[in-house]
N, C-alpha and C. Protein backbone atom coordinates (compact mmCIF):
# COMPACT_ATOMS: atom_id res chain seq x y z
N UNK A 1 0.82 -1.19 0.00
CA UNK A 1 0.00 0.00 0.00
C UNK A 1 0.86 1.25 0.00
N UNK A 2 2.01 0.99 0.56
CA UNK A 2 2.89 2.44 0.93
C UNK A 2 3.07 2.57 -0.69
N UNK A 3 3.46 1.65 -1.25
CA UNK A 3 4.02 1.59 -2.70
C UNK A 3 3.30 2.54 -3.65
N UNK A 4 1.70 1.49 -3.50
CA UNK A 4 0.63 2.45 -4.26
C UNK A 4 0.98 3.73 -4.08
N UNK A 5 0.59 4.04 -2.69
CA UNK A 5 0.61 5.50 -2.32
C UNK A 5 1.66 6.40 -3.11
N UNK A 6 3.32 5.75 -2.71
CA UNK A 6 3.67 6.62 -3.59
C UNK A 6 3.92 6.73 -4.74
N UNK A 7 3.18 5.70 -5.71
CA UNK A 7 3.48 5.93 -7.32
C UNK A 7 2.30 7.04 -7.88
N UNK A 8 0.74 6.74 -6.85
CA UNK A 8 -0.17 7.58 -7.17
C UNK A 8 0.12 8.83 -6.41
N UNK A 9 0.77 8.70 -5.48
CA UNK A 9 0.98 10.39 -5.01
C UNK A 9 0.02 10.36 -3.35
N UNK A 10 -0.55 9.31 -3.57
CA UNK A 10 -2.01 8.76 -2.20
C UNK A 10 -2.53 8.11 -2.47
N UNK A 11 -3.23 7.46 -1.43
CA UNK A 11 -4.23 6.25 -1.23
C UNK A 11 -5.19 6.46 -0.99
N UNK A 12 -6.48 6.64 -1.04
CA UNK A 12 -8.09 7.21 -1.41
C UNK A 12 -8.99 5.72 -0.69
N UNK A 13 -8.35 4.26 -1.56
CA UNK A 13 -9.37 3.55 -0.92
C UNK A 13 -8.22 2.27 -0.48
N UNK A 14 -8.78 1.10 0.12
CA UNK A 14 -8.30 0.35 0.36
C UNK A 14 -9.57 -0.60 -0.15
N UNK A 15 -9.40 -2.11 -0.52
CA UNK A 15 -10.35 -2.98 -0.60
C UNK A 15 -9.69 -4.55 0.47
N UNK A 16 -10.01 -4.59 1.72
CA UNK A 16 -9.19 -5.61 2.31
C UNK A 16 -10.09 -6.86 2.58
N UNK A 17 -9.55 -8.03 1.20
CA UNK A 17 -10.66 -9.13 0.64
C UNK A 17 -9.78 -10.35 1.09
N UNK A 18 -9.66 -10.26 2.78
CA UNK A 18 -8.88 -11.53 2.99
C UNK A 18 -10.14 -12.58 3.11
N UNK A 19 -9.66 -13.78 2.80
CA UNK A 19 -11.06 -14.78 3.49
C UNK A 19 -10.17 -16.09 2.74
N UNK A 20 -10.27 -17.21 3.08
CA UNK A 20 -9.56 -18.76 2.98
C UNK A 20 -10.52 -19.71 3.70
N UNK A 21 -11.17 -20.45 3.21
CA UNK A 21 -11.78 -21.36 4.16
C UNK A 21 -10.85 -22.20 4.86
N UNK A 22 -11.76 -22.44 6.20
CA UNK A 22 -11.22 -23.58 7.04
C UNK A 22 -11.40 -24.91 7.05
N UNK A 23 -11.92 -24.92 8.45
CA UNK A 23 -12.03 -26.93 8.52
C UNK A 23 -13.38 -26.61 7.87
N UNK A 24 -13.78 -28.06 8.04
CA UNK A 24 -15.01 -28.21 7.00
C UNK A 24 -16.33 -27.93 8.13
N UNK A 25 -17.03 -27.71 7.92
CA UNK A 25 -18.08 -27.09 8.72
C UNK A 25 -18.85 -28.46 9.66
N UNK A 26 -20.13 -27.71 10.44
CA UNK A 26 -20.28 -29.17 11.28
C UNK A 26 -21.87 -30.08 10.65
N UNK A 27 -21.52 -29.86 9.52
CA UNK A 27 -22.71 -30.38 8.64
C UNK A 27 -22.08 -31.68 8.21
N UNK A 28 -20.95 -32.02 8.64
CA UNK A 28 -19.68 -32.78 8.46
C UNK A 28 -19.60 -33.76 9.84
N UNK A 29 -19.19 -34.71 9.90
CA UNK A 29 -18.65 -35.14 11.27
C UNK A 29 -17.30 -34.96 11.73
N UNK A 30 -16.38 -34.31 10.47
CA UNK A 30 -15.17 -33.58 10.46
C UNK A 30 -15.00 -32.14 11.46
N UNK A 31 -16.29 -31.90 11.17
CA UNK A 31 -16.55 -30.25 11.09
C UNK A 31 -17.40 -30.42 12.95
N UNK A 32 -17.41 -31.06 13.34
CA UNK A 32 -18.21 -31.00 14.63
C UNK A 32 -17.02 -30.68 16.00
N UNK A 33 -17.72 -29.87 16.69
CA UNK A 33 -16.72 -29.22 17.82
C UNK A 33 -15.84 -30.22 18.16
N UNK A 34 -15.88 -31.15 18.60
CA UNK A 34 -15.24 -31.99 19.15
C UNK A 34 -13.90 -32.44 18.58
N UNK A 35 -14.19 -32.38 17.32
CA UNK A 35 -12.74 -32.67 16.20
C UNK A 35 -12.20 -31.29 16.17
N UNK A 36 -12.38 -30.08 16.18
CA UNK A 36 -11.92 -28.78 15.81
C UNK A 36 -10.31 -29.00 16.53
N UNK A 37 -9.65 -28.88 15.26
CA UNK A 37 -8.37 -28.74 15.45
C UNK A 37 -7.94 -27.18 15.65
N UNK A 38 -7.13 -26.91 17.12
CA UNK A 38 -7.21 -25.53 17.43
C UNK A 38 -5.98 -25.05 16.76
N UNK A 39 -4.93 -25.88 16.10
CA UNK A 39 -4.27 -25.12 15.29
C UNK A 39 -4.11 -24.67 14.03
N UNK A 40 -5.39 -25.48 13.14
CA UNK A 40 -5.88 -24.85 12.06
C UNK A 40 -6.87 -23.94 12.25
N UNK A 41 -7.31 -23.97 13.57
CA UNK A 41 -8.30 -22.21 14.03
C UNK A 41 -7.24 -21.24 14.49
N UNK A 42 -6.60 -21.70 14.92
CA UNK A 42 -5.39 -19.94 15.05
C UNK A 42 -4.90 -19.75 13.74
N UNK A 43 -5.01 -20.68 12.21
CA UNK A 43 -4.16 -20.39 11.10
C UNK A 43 -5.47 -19.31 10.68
N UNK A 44 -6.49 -19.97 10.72
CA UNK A 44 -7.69 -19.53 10.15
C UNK A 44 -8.03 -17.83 10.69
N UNK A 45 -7.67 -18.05 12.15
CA UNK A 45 -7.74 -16.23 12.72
C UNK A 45 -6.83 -15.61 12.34
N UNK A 46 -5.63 -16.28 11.91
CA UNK A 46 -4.26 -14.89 11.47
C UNK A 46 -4.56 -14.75 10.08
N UNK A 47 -4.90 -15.44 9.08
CA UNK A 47 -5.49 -15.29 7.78
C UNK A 47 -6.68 -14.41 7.44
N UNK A 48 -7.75 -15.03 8.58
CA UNK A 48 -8.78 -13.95 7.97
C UNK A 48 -9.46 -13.11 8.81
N UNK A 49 -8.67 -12.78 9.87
CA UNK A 49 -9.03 -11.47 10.89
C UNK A 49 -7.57 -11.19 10.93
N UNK A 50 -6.55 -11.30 11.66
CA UNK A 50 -5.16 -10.69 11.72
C UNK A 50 -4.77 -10.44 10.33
N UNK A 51 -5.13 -10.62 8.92
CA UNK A 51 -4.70 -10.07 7.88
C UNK A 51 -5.39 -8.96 7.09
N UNK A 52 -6.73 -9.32 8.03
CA UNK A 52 -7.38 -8.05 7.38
C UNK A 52 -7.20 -6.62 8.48
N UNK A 53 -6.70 -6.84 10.06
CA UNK A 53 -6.65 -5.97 10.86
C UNK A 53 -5.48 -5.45 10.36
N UNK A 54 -4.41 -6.09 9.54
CA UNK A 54 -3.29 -5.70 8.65
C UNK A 54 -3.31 -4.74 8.10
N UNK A 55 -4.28 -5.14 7.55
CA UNK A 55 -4.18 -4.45 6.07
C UNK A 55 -4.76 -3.40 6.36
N UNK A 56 -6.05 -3.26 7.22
CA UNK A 56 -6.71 -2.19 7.73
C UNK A 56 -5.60 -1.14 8.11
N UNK A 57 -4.43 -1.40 8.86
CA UNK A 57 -3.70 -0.25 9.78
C UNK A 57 -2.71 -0.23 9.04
N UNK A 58 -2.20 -0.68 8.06
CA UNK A 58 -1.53 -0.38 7.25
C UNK A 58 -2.66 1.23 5.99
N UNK A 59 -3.49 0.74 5.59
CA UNK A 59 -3.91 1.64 5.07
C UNK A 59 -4.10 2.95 5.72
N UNK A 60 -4.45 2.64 6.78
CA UNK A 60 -4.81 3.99 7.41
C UNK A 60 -3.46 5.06 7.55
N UNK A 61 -2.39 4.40 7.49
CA UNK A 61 -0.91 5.50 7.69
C UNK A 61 -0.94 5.97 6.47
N UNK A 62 -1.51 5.32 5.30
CA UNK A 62 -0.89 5.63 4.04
C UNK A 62 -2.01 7.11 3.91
N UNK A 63 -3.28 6.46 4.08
CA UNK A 63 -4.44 7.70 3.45
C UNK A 63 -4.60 8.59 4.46
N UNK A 64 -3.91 8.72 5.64
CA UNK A 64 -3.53 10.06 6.72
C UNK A 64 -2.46 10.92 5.88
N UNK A 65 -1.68 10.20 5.34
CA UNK A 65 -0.71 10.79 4.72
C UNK A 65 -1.39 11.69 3.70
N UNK A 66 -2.28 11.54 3.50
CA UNK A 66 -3.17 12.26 1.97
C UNK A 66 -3.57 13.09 2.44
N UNK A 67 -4.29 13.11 3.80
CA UNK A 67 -4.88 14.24 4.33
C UNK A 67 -6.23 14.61 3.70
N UNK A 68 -7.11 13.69 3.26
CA UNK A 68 -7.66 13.57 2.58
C UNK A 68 -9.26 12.70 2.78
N UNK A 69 -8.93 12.28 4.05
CA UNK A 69 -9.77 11.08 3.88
C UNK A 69 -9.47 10.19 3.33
N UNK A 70 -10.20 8.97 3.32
CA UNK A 70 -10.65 7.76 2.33
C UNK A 70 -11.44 6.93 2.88
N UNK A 71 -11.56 5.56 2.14
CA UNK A 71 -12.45 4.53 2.09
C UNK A 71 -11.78 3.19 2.89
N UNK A 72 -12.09 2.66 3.39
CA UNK A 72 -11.97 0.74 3.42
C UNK A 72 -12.98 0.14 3.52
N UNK A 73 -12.98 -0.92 2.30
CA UNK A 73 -14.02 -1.51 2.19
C UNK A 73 -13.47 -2.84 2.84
N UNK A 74 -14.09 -3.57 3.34
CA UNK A 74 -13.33 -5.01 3.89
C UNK A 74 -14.48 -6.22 3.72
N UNK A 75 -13.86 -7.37 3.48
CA UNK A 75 -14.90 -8.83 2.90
C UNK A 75 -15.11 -9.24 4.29
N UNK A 76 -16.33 -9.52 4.88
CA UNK A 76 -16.98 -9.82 6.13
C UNK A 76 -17.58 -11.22 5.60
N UNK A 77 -18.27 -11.47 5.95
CA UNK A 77 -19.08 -13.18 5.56
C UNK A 77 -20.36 -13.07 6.12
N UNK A 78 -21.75 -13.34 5.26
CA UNK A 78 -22.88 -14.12 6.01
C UNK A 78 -22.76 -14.60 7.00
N UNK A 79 -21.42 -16.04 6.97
CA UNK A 79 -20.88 -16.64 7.92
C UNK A 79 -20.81 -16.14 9.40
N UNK A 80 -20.38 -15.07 9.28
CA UNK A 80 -20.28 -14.19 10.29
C UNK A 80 -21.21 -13.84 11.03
N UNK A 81 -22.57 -13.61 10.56
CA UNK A 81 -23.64 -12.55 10.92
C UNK A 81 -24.46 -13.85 11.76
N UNK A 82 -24.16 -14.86 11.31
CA UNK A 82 -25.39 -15.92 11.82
C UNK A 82 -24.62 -17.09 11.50
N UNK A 83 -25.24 -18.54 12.29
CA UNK A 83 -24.78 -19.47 12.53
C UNK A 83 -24.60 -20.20 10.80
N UNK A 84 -24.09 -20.88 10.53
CA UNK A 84 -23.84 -21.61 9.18
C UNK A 84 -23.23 -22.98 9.64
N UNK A 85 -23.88 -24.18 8.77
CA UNK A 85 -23.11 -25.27 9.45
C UNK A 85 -22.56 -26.04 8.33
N UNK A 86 -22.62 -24.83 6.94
CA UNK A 86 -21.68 -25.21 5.98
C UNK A 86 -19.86 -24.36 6.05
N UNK A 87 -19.99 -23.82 6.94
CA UNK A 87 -18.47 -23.73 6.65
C UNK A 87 -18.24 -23.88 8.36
N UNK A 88 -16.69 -23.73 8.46
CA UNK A 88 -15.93 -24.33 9.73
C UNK A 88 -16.19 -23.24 11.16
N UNK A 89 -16.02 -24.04 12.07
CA UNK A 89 -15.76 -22.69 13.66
C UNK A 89 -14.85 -21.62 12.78
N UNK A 90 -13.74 -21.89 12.93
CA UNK A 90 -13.05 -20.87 12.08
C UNK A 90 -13.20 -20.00 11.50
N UNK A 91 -13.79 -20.22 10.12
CA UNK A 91 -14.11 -19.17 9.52
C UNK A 91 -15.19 -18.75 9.94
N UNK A 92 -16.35 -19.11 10.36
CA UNK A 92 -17.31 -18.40 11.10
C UNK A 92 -17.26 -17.25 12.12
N UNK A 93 -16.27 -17.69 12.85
CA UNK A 93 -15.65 -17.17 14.20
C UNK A 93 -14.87 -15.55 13.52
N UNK A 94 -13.49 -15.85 13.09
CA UNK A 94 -13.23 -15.19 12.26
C UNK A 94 -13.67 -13.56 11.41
N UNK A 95 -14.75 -14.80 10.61
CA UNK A 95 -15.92 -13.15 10.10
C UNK A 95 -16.55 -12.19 10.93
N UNK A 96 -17.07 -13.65 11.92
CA UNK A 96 -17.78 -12.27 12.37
C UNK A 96 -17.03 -11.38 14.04
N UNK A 97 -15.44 -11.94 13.61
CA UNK A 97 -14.70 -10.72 14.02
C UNK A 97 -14.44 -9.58 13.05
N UNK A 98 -14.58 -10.13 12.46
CA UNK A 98 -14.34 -8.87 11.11
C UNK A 98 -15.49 -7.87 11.23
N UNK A 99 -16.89 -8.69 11.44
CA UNK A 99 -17.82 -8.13 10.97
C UNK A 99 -17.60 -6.63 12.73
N UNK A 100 -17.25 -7.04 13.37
CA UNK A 100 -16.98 -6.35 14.15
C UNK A 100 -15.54 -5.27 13.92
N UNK A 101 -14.61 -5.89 13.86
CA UNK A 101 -13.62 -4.99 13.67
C UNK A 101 -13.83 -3.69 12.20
N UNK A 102 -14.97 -3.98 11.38
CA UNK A 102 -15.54 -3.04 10.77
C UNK A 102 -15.93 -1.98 11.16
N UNK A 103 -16.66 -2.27 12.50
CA UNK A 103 -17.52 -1.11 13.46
C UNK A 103 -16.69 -0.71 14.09
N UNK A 104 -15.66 -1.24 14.86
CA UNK A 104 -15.18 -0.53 16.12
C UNK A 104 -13.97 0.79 15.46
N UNK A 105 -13.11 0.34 14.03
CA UNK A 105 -12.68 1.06 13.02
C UNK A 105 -13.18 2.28 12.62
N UNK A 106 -14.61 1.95 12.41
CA UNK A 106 -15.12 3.03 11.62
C UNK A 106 -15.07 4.12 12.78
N UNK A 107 -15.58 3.74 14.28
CA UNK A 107 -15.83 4.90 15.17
C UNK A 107 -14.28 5.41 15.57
N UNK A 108 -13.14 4.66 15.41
CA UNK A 108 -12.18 5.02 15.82
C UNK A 108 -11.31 6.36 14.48
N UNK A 109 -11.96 5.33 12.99
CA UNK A 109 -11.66 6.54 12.16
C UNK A 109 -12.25 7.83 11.52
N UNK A 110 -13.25 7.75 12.18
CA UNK A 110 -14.31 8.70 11.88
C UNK A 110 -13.86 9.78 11.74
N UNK A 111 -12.86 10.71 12.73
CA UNK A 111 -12.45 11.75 13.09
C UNK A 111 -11.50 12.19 11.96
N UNK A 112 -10.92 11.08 11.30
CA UNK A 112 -9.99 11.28 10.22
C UNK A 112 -10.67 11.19 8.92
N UNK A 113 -12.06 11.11 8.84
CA UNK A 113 -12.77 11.24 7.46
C UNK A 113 -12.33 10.07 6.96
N UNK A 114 -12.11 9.07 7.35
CA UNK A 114 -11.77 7.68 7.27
C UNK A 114 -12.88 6.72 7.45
N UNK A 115 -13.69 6.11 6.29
CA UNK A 115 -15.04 5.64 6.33
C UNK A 115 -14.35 4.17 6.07
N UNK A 116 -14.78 3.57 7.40
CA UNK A 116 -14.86 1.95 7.02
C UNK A 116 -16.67 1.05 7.05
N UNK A 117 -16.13 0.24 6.05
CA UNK A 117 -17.19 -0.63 5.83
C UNK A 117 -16.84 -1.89 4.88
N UNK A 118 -18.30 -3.13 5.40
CA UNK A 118 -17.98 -4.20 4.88
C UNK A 118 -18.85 -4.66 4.17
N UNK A 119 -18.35 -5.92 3.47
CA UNK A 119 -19.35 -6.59 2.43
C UNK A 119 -19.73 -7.79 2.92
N UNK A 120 -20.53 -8.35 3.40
CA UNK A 120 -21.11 -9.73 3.59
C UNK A 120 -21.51 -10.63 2.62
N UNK A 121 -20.68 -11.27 1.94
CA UNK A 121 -21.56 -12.00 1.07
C UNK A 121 -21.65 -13.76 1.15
N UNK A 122 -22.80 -13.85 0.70
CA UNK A 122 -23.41 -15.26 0.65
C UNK A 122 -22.49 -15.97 -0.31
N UNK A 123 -23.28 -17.21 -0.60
CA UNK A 123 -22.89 -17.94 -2.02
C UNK A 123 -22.54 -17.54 -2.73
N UNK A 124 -20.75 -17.68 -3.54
CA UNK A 124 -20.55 -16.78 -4.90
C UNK A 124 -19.98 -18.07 -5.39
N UNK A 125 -19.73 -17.90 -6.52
CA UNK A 125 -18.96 -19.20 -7.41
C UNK A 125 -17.65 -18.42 -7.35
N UNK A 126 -17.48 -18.74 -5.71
CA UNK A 126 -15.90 -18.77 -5.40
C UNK A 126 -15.73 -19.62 -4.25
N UNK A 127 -14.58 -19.45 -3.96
CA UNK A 127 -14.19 -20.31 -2.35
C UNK A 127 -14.59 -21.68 -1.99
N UNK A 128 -15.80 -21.86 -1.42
CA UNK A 128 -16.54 -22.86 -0.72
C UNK A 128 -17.50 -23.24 -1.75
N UNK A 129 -18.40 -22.08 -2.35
CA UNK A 129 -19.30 -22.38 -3.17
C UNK A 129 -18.50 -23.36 -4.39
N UNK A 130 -17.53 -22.93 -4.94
CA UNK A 130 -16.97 -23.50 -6.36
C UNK A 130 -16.58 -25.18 -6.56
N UNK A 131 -16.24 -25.76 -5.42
CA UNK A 131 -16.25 -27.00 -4.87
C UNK A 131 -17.90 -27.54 -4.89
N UNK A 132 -18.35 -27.05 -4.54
CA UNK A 132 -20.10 -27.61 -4.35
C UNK A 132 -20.72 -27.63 -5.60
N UNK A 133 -20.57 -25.96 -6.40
CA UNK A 133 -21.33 -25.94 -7.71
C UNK A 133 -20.73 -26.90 -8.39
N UNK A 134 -19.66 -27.25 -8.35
CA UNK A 134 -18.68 -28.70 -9.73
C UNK A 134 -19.64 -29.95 -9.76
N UNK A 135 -20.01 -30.04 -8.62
CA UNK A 135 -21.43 -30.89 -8.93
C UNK A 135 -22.63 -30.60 -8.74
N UNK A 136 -23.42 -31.01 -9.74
CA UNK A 136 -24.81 -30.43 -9.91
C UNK A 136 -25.65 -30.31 -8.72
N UNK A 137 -25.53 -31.63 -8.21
CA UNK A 137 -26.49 -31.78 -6.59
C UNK A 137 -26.22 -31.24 -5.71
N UNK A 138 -24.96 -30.97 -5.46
CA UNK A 138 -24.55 -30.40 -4.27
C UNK A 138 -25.42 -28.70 -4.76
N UNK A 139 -25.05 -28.20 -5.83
CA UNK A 139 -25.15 -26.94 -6.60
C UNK A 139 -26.54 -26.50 -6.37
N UNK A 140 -27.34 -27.51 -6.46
CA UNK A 140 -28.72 -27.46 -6.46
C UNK A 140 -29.49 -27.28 -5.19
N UNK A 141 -28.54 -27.90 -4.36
CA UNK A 141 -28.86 -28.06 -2.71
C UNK A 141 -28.47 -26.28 -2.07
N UNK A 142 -27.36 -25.85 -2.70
CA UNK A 142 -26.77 -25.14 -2.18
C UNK A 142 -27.77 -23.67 -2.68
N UNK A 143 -28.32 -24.13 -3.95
CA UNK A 143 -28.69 -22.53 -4.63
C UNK A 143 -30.36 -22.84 -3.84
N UNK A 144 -30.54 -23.67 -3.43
CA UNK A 144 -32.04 -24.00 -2.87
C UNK A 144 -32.06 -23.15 -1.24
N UNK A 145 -30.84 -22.90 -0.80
CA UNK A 145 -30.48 -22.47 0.71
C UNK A 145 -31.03 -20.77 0.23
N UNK A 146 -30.99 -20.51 -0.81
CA UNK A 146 -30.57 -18.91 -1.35
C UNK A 146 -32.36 -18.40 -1.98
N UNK A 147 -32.90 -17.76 -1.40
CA UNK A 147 -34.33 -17.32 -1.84
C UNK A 147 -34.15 -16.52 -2.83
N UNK A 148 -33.26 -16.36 -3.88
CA UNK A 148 -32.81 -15.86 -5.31
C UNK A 148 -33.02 -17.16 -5.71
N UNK A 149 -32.89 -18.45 -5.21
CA UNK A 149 -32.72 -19.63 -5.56
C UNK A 149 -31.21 -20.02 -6.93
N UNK A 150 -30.22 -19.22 -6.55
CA UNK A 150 -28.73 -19.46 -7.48
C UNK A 150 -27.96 -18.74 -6.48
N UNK A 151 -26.77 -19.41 -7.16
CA UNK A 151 -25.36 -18.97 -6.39
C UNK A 151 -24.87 -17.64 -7.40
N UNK A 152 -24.25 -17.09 -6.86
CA UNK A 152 -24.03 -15.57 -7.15
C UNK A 152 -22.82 -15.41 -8.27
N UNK A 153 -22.65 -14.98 -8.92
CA UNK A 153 -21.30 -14.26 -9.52
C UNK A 153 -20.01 -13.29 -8.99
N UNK A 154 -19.00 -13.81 -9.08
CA UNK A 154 -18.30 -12.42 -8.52
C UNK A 154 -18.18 -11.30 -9.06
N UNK A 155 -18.83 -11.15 -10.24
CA UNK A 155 -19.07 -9.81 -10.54
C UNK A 155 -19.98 -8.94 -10.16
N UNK A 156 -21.33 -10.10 -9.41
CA UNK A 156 -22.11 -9.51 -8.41
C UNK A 156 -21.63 -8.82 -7.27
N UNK A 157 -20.28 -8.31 -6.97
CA UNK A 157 -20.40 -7.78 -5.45
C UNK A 157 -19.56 -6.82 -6.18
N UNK A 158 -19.43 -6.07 -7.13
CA UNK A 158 -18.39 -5.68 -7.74
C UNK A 158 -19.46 -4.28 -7.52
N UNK A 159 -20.58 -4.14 -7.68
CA UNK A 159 -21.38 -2.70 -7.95
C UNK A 159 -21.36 -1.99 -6.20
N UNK A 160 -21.75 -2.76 -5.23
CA UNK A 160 -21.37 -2.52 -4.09
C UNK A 160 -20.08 -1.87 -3.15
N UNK A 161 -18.87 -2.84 -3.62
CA UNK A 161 -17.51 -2.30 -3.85
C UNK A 161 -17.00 -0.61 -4.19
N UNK A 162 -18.00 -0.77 -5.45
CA UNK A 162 -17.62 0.49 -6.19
C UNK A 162 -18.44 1.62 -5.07
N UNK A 163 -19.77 1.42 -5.08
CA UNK A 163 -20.55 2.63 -4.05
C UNK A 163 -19.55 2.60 -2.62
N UNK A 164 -19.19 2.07 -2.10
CA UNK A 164 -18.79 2.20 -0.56
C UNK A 164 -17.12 2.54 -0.99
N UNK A 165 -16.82 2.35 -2.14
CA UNK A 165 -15.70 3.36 -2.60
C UNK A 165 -15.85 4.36 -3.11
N UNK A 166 -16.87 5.13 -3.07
CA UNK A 166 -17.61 6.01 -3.96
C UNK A 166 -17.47 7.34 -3.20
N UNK A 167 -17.57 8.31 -3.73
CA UNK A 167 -18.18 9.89 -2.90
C UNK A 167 -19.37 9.63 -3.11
N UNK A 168 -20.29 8.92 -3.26
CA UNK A 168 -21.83 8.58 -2.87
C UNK A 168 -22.71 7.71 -1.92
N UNK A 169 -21.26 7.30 -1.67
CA UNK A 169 -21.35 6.86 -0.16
C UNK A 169 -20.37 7.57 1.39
N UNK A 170 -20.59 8.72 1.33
CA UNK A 170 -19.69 9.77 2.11
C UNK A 170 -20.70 9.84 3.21
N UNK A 171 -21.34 9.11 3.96
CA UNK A 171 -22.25 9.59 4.71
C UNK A 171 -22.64 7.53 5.14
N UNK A 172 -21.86 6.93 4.92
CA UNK A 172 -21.84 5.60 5.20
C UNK A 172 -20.30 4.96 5.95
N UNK A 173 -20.75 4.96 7.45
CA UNK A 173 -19.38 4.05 7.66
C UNK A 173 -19.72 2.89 8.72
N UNK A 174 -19.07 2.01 8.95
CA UNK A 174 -19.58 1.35 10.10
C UNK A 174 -20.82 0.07 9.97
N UNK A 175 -20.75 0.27 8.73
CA UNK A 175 -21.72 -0.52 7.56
C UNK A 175 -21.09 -2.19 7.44
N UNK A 176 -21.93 -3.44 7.96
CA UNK A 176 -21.60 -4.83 7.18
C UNK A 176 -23.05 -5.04 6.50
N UNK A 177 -22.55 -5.02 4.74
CA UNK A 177 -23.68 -4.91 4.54
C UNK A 177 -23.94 -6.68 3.21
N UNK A 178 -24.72 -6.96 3.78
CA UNK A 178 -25.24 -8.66 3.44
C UNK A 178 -25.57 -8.67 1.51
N UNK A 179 -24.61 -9.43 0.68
CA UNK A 179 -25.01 -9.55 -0.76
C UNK A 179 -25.03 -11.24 -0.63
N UNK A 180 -26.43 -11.22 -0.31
CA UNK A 180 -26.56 -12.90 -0.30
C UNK A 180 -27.83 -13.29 -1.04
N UNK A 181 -28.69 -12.73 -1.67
CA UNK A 181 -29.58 -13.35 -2.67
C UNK A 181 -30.86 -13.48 -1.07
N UNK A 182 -30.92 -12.97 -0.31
CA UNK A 182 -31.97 -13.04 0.43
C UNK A 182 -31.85 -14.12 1.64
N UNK A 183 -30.26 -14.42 1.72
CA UNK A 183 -30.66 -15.53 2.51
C UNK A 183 -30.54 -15.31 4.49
N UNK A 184 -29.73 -14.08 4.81
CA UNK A 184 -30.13 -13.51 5.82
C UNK A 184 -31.17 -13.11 6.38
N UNK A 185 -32.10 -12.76 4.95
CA UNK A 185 -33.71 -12.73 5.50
C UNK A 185 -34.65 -13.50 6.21
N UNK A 186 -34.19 -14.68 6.17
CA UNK A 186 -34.68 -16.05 6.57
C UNK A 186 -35.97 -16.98 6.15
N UNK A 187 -35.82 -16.46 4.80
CA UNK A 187 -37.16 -16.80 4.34
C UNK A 187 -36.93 -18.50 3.84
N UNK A 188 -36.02 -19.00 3.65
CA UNK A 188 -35.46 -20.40 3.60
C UNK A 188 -35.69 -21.14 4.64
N UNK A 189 -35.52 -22.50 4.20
CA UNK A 189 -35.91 -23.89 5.26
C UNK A 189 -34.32 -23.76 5.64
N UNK A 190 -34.13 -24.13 6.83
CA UNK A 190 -32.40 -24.26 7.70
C UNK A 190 -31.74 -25.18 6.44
N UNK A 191 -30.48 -24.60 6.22
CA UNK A 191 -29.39 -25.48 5.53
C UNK A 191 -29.43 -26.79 5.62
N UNK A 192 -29.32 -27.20 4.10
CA UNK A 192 -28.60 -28.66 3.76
C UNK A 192 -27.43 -28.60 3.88
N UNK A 193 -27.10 -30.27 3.82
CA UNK A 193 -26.01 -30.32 3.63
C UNK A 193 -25.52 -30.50 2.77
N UNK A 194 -24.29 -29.74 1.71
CA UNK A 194 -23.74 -30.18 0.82
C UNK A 194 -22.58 -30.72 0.61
């Protein structure tokens, strides 16, 4: 980021899109507390909370330097917001430190015109999902969890991104905000397993 900063002269936004899945969730008999291996959950917290609290305080020296304000947008998880028993303690745990370290950021950077906020998203044909969609059933099970009834695109979270990097979102911080096809709403029967 220092780099960016100084080839552009400053740093305006940050986008901090750490996330790696973990153990396998407890929809699994792998995935059930009892097996949780605690040293692939401390890999899982320095990956996807200690790399995004990284990246977070790293940006912030760079876009003080601008004097200017800016943006961080940061990848939070569904996972996070509510129980899921398709992905691991870990990453669950994890997000929805994130989904927190979003908020406590934003009030701490407020003063510096420093707007943080996050993206929550559901099912994308990435990560976890891309393993499941390769087969049809699983795919089918999985887009059935989603009251859009399909798994998402990553070009779907791309319009969101852009607004909370936006000067049209100057009046938004402190924000985890859910791109899941409706499934936080709870209008779905509780998760299968895929």
């Amino acid at each position: 980021m220092i780099t960016a900063a100084a080839h552009a002269g400053r740093l305006d936004c940050v986008f901090a899109n750490a996330a790696a899945p973990g153990q396998p969730g407890p929809s699994t008999p792998a995935g059930r507390l009892e097996h949780l291996d605690l040293d692939a959950f401390r890999r899982s917290l320095e990956l996807n909370l200690t790399g995004t609290l990284a990246t977070i305080r790293a940006a912030i020296i760079a876009i003080r330097e601008g004097g200017r304000g800016g943006r961080i947008v940061v990848t939070a998880s569904v996972a996070g917001l509510q129980g899921d028993t398709l992905v691991g303690y870990d990453y669950s745990a994890a997000k929805a430190a994130v989904a927190n370290l979003v908020r406590q950021a934003a009030l701490d950077l407020a003063p510096d015109r420093i707007l943080v906020n996050g993206i929550a998203p559901g099912p994308f044909r990435t990560g976890f999902a891309n393993a499941a969609s390769s087969d049809p059933e699983k795919a089918r099970r999985l887009a059935s969890m989603v009251p859009l009834a399909r798994i998402a695109e990553p070009a779907e979270i791309q319009g969101l991104a852009l607004l909370l990097a936006s000067p049209a979102a100057s009046f938004i911080t402190g924000a985890v905000i859910p791109v899941d096809g409706g499934v936080l709403a709870g209008v779905c029967a509780p998760a299968a397993s895929v």
